[in-house]
N, C-alpha and C. Protein backbone atom coordinates (compact mmCIF):
# COMPACT_ATOMS: atom_id res chain seq x y z
N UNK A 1 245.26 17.32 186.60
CA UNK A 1 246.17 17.24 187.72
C UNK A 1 246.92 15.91 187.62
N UNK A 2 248.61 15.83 187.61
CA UNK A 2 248.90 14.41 187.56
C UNK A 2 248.84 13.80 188.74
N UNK A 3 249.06 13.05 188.94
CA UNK A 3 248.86 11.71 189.70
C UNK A 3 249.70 12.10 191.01
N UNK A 4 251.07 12.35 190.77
CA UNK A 4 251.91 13.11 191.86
C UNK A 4 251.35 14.75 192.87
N UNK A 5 250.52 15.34 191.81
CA UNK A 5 249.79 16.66 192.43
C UNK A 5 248.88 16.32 193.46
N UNK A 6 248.27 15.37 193.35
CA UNK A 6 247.15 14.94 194.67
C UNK A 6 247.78 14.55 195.55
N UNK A 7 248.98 14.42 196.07
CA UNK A 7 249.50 13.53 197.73
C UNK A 7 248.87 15.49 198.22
N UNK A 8 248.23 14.97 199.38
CA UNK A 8 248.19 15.82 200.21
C UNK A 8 246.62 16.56 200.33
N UNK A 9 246.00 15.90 199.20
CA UNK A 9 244.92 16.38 198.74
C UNK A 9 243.58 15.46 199.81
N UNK A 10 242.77 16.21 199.81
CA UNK A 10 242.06 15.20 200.73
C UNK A 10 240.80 14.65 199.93
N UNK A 11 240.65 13.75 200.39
CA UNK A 11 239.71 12.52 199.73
C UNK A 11 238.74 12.43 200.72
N UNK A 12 237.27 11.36 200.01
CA UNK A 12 236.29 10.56 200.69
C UNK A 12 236.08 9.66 200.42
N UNK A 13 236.09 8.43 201.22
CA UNK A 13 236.07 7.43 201.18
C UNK A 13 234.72 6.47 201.22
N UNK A 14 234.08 6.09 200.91
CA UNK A 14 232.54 5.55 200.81
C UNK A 14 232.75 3.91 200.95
N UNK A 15 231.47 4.13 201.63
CA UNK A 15 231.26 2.31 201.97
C UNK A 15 229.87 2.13 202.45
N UNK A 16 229.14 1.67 201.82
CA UNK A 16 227.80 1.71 201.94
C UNK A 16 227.24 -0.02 202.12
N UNK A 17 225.95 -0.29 203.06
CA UNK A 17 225.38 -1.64 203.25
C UNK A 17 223.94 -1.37 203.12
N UNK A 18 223.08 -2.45 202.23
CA UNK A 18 221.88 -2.25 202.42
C UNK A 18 221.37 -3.26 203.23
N UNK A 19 220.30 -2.84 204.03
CA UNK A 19 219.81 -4.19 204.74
C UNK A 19 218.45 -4.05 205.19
N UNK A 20 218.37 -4.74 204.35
CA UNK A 20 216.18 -4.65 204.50
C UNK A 20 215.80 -3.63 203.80
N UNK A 21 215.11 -2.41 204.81
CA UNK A 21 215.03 -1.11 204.04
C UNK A 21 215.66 -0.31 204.61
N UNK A 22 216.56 -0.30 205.25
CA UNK A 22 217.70 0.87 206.12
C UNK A 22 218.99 0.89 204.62
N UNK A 23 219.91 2.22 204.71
CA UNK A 23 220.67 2.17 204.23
C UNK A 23 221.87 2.55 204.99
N UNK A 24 222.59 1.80 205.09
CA UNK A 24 223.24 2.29 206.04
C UNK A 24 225.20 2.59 205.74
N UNK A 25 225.47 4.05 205.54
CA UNK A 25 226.67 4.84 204.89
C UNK A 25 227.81 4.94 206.02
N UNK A 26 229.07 4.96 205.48
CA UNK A 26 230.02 5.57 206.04
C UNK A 26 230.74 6.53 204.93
N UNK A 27 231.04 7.26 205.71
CA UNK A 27 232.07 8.55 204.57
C UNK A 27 233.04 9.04 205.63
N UNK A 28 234.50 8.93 205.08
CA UNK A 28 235.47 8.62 205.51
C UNK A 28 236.47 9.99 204.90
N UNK A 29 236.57 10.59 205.70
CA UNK A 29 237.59 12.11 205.49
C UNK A 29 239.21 11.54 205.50
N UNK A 30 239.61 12.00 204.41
CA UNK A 30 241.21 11.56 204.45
C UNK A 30 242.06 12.37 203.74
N UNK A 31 243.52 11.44 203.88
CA UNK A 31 244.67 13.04 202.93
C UNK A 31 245.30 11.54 202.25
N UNK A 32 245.78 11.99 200.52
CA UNK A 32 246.33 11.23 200.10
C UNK A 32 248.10 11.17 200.67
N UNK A 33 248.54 10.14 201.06
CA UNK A 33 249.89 10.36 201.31
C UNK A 33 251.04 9.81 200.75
N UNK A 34 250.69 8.98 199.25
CA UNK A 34 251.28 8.26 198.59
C UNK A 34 250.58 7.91 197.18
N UNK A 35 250.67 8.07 196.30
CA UNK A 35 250.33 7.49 195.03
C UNK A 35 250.94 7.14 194.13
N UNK A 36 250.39 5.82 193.43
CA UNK A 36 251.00 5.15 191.63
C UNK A 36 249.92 5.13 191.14
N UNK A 37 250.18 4.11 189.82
CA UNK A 37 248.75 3.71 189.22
C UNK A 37 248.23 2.72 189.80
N UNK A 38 249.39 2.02 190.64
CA UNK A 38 247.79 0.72 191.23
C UNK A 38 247.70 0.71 192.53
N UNK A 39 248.26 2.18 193.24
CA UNK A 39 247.77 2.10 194.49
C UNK A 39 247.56 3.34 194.61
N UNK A 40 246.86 3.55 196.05
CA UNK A 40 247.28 5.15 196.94
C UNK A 40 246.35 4.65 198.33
N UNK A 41 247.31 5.40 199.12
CA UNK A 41 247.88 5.36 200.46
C UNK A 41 247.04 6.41 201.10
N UNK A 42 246.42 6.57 202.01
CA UNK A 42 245.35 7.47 202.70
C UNK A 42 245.65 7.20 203.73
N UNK A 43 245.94 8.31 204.46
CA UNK A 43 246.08 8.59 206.13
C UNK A 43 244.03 9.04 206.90
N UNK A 44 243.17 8.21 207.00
CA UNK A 44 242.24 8.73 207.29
C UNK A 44 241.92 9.19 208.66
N UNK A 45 241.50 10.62 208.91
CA UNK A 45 240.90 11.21 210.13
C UNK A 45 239.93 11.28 210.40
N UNK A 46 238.37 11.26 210.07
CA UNK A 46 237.09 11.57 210.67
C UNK A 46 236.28 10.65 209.36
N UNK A 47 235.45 9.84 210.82
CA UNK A 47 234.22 8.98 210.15
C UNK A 47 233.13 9.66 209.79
N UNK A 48 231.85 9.59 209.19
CA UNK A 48 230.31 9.74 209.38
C UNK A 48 229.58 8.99 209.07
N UNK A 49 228.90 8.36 209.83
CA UNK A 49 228.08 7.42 209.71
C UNK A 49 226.22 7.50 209.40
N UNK A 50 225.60 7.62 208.41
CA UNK A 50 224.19 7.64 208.24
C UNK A 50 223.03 6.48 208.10
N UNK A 51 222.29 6.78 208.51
CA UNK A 51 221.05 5.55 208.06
C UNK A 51 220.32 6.08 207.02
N UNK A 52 219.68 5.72 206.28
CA UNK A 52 218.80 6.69 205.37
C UNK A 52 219.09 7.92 205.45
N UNK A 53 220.31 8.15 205.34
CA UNK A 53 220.46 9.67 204.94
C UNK A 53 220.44 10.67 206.27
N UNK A 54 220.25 10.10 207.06
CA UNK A 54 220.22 10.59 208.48
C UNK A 54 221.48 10.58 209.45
N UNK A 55 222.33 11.81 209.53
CA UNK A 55 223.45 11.59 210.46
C UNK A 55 223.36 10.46 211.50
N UNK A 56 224.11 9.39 211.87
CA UNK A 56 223.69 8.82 213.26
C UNK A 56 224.88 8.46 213.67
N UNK A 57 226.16 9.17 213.20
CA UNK A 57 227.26 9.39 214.75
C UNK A 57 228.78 9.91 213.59
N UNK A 58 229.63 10.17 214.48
CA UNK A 58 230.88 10.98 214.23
C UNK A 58 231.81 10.38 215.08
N UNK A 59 233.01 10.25 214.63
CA UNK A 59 233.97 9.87 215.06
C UNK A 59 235.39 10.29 214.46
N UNK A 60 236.34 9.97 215.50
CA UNK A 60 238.05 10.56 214.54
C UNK A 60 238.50 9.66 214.48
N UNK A 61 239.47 9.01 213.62
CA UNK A 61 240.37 8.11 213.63
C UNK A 61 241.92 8.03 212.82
N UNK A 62 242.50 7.17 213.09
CA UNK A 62 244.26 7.86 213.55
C UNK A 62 244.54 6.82 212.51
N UNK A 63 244.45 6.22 211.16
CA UNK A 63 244.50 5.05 210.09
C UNK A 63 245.05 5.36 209.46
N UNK A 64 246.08 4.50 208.54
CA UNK A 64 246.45 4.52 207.20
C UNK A 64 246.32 3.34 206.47
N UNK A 65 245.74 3.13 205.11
CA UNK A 65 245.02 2.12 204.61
C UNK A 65 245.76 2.13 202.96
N UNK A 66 246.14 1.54 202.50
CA UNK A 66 246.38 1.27 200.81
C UNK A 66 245.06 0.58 200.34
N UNK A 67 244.94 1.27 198.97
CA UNK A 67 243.83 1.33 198.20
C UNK A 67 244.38 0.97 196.74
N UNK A 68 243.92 -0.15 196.43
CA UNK A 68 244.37 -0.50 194.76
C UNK A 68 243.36 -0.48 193.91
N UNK A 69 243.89 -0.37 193.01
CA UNK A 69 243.16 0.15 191.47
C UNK A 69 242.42 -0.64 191.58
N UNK A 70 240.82 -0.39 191.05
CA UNK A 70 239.92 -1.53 190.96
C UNK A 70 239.77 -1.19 189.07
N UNK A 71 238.99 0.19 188.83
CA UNK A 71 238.53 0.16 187.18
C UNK A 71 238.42 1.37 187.45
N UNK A 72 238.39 1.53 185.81
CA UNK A 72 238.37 3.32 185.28
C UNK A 72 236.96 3.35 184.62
N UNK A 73 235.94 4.24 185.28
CA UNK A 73 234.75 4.27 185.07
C UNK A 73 234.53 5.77 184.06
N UNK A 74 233.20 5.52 183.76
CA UNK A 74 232.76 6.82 182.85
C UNK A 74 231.36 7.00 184.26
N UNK A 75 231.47 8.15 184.97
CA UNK A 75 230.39 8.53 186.26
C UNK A 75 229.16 8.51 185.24
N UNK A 76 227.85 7.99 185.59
CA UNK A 76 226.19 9.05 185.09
C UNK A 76 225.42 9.61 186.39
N UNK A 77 226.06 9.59 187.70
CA UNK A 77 225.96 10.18 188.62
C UNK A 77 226.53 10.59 189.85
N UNK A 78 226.42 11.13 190.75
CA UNK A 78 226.69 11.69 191.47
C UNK A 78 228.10 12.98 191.67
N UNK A 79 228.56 12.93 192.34
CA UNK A 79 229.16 13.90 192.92
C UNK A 79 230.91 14.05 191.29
N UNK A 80 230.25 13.37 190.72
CA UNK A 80 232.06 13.24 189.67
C UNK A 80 231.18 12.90 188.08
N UNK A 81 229.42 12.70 187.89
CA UNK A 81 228.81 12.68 186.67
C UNK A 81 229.08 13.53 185.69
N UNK A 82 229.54 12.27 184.50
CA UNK A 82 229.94 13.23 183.56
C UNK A 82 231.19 12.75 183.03
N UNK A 83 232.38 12.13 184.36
CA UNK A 83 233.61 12.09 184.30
C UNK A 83 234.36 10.83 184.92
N UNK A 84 235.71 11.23 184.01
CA UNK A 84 235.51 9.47 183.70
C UNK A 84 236.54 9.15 185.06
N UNK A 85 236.27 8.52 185.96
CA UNK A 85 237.31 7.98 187.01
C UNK A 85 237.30 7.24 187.50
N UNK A 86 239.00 7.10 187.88
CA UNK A 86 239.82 5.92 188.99
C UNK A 86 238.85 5.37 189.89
N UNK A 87 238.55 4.12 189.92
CA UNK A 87 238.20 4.10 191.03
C UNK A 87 239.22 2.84 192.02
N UNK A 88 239.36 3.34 193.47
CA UNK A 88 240.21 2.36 194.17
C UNK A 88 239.37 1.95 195.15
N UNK A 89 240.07 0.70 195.77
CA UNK A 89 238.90 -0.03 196.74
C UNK A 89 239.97 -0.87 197.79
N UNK A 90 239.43 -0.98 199.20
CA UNK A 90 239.69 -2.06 200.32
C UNK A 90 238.73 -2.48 201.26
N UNK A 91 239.10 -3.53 201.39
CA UNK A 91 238.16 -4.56 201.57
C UNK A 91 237.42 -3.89 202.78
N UNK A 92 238.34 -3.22 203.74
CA UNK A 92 237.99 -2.96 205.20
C UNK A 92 237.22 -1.51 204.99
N UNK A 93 237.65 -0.89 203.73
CA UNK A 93 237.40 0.49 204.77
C UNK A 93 236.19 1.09 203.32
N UNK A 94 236.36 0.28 201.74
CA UNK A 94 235.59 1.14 200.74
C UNK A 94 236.30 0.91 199.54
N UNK A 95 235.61 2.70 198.82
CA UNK A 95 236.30 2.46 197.45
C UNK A 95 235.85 3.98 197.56
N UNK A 96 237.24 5.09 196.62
CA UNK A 96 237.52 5.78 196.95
C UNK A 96 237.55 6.42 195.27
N UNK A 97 237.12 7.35 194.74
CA UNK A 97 236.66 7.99 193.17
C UNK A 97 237.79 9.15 193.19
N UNK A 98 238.93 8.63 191.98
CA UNK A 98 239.63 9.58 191.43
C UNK A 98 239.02 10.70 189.87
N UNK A 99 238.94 11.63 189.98
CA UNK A 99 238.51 12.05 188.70
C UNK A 99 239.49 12.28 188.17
N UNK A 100 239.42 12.23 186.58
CA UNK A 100 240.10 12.35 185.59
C UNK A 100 240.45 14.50 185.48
């Protein structure tokens, strides 16, 4: 898919803190609404927030955030293992996995 085919496509956004022994996640529902190679632009709508893996709240939100190129990874896990991708990042909200 080139680079121009994803505006509109929706994304997740990750941002994770460890602290002590809690883990504590956000995952961030969004639509791409702009892309190059060293940015893309996300309009994000709905939070989720977990502790250890445990839902612990939901929310909507009305954001748009630019995300710049951080590095082009080769995945050995999760949800994109196997494959080699974009990854973009901001300070406030994460870092966000393009696959190849």
């Amino acid at each position: 898919m080139t680079m121009t085919n994803r505006i509109n496509k929706m994304v997740q956004i990750y941002r994770g803190q460890l602290g002590g022994i809690f883990i504590y996640e956000e995952f961030i529902e969004g639509t791409i609404v702009k892309i190059n190679t060293k940015s893309i632009r996300v309009h994000m709508g709905h939070v989720k927030c977990t502790t250890n893996g445990e839902l612990t709240g939901e929310y909507n939100i009305d954001e748009t955030a630019t995300f710049t190129f951080w590095e082009t990874v080769n995945k050995q896990f999760g949800e994109n293992a196997g494959k080699t991708v974009d990854l973009y990042k901001n300070s406030k909200y994460g870092i966000i996995e393009i696959a190849h």
